[in-house]
Structures are given as C-alpha cells and as structure tokens.
Protein backbone atom coordinates (compact mmCIF):
# COMPACT_ATOMS: atom_id res chain seq x y z
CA UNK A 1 28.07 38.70 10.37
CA UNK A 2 31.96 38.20 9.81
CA UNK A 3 33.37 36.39 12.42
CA UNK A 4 36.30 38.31 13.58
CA UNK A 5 39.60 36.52 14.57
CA UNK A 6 38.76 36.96 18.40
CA UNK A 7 35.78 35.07 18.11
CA UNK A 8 35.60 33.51 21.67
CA UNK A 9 36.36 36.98 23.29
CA UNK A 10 33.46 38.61 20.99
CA UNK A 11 31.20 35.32 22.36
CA UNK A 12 31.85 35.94 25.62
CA UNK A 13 31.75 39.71 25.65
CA UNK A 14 28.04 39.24 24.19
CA UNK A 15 27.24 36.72 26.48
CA UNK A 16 27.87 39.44 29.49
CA UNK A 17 26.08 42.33 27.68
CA UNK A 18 23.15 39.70 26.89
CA UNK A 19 23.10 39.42 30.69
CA UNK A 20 22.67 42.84 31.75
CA UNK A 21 19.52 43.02 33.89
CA UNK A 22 19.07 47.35 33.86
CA UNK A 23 20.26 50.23 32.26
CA UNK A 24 21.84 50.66 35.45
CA UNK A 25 23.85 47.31 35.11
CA UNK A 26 24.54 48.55 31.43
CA UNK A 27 25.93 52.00 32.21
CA UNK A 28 28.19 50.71 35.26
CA UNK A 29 29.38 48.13 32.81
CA UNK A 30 30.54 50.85 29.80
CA UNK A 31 32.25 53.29 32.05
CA UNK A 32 34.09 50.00 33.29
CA UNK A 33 34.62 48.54 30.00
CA UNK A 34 35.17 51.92 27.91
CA UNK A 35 36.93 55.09 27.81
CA UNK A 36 35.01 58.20 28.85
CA UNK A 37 35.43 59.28 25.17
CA UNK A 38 34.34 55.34 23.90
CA UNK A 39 31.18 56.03 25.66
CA UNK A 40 30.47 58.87 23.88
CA UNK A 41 31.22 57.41 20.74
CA UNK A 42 28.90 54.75 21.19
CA UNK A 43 26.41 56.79 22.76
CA UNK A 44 26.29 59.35 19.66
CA UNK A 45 26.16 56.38 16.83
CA UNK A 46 23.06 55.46 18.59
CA UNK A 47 21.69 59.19 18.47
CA UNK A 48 22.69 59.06 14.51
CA UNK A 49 20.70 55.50 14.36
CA UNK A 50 17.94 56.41 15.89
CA UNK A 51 17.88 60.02 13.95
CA UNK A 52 18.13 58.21 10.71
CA UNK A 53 15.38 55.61 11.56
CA UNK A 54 13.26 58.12 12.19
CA UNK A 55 13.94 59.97 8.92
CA UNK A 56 13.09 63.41 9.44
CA UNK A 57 16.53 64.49 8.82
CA UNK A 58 19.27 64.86 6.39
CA UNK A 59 22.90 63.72 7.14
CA UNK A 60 23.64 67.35 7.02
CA UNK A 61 21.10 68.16 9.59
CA UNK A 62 22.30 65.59 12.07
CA UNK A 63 25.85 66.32 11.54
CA UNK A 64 24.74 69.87 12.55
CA UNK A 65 22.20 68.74 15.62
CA UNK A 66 24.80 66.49 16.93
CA UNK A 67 28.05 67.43 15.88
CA UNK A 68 29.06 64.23 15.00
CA UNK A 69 31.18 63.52 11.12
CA UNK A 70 29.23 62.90 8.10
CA UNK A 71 31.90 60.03 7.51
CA UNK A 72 30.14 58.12 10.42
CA UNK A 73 26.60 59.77 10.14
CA UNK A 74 27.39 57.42 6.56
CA UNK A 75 28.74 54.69 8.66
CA UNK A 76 25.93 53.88 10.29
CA UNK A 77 23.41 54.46 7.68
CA UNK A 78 25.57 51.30 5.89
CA UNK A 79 25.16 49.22 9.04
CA UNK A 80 21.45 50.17 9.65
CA UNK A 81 20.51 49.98 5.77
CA UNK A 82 22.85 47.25 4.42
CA UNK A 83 25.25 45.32 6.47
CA UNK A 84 24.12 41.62 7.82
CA UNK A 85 24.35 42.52 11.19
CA UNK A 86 21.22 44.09 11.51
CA UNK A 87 21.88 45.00 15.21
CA UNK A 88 20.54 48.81 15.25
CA UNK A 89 17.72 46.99 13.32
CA UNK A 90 17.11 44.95 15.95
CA UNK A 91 16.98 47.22 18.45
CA UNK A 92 15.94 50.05 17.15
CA UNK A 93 12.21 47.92 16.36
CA UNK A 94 12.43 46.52 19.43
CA UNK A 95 11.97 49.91 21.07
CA UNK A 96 8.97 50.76 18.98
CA UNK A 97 7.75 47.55 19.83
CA UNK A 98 8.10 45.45 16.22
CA UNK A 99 10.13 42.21 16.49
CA UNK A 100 9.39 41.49 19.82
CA UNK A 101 9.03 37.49 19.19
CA UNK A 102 12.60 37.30 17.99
C-alpha cells in the first residue's frame, strides 16, 4: 500500500474504524464522518465489488443494475484484481467465510 503524506491521520482513522463494535456503530460513524452523497459513493463501490466478485455480470450489466460509471465499475475491478491493497479482497472472503485466520 502507498503510504500517503497524511500517514498518522490515515493510522488513526483506521484505528477508529478497526474499533467499530456493530454495523450500528459503523453507520452512525459514516453519516458523521461523510457527506450524504460520500455515503453513497462508498456504499455503491461496495455493490460494484461485491457484483464483480461474484462474476455473473458484465461491467455493462452493473453499470445498468446500479447506475453507477463504467469509469469506476473499472476502478474497482483494478483495486479488487490488481492493486496491493487487497482490502475488498479481504473483506469480501471474509464474508463468505475464507481468510478468517488473518
């Protein structure tokens, strides 16, 4: 992951979402934190990661279920597929329960 020039505020930021004990906890936090329209943003890159994981669909068809731009229906695929991050990774075989010893 590239460390960005914030670095302690990114640290620290992750340290409070790390500590989030309920979805609950995590949705009072985003409409604290974010925009309504922020939330929504993050809320449909999930829906794209979680479409594309599954594989079922073309860009095209999720750009047409979900209305969100095939410039960031590509934008995630590069994060999920190919960037270090690995954070929809992460997550996304969490919830089908692989990974769960990391």
């Amino acid at each position: 992951m590239t460390t960005p020039p914030s670095a302690p505020l990114v640290e620290d930021l992750a340290a409070v979402l790390a500590s989030l004990r309920s979805p609950a906890e995590a949705r009072a936090l985003l409409c604290d934190l974010c925009t309504p329209a922020e939330v929504r943003t993050l809320a449909e890159r999930w829906q794209v990661a979680r479409l594309l994981d599954q594989g079922r669909m073309t860009y095209r068809e999720i750009h047409d279920a979900t209305g969100v731009s095939t410039t960031t229906i590509v934008r995630v695929a590069r994060f999920l597929r190919e960037e270090s991050n690995q954070g929809y990774r992460l997550l996304l075989d969490r919830l089908k329960g692989e990974g769960d010893g990391d």
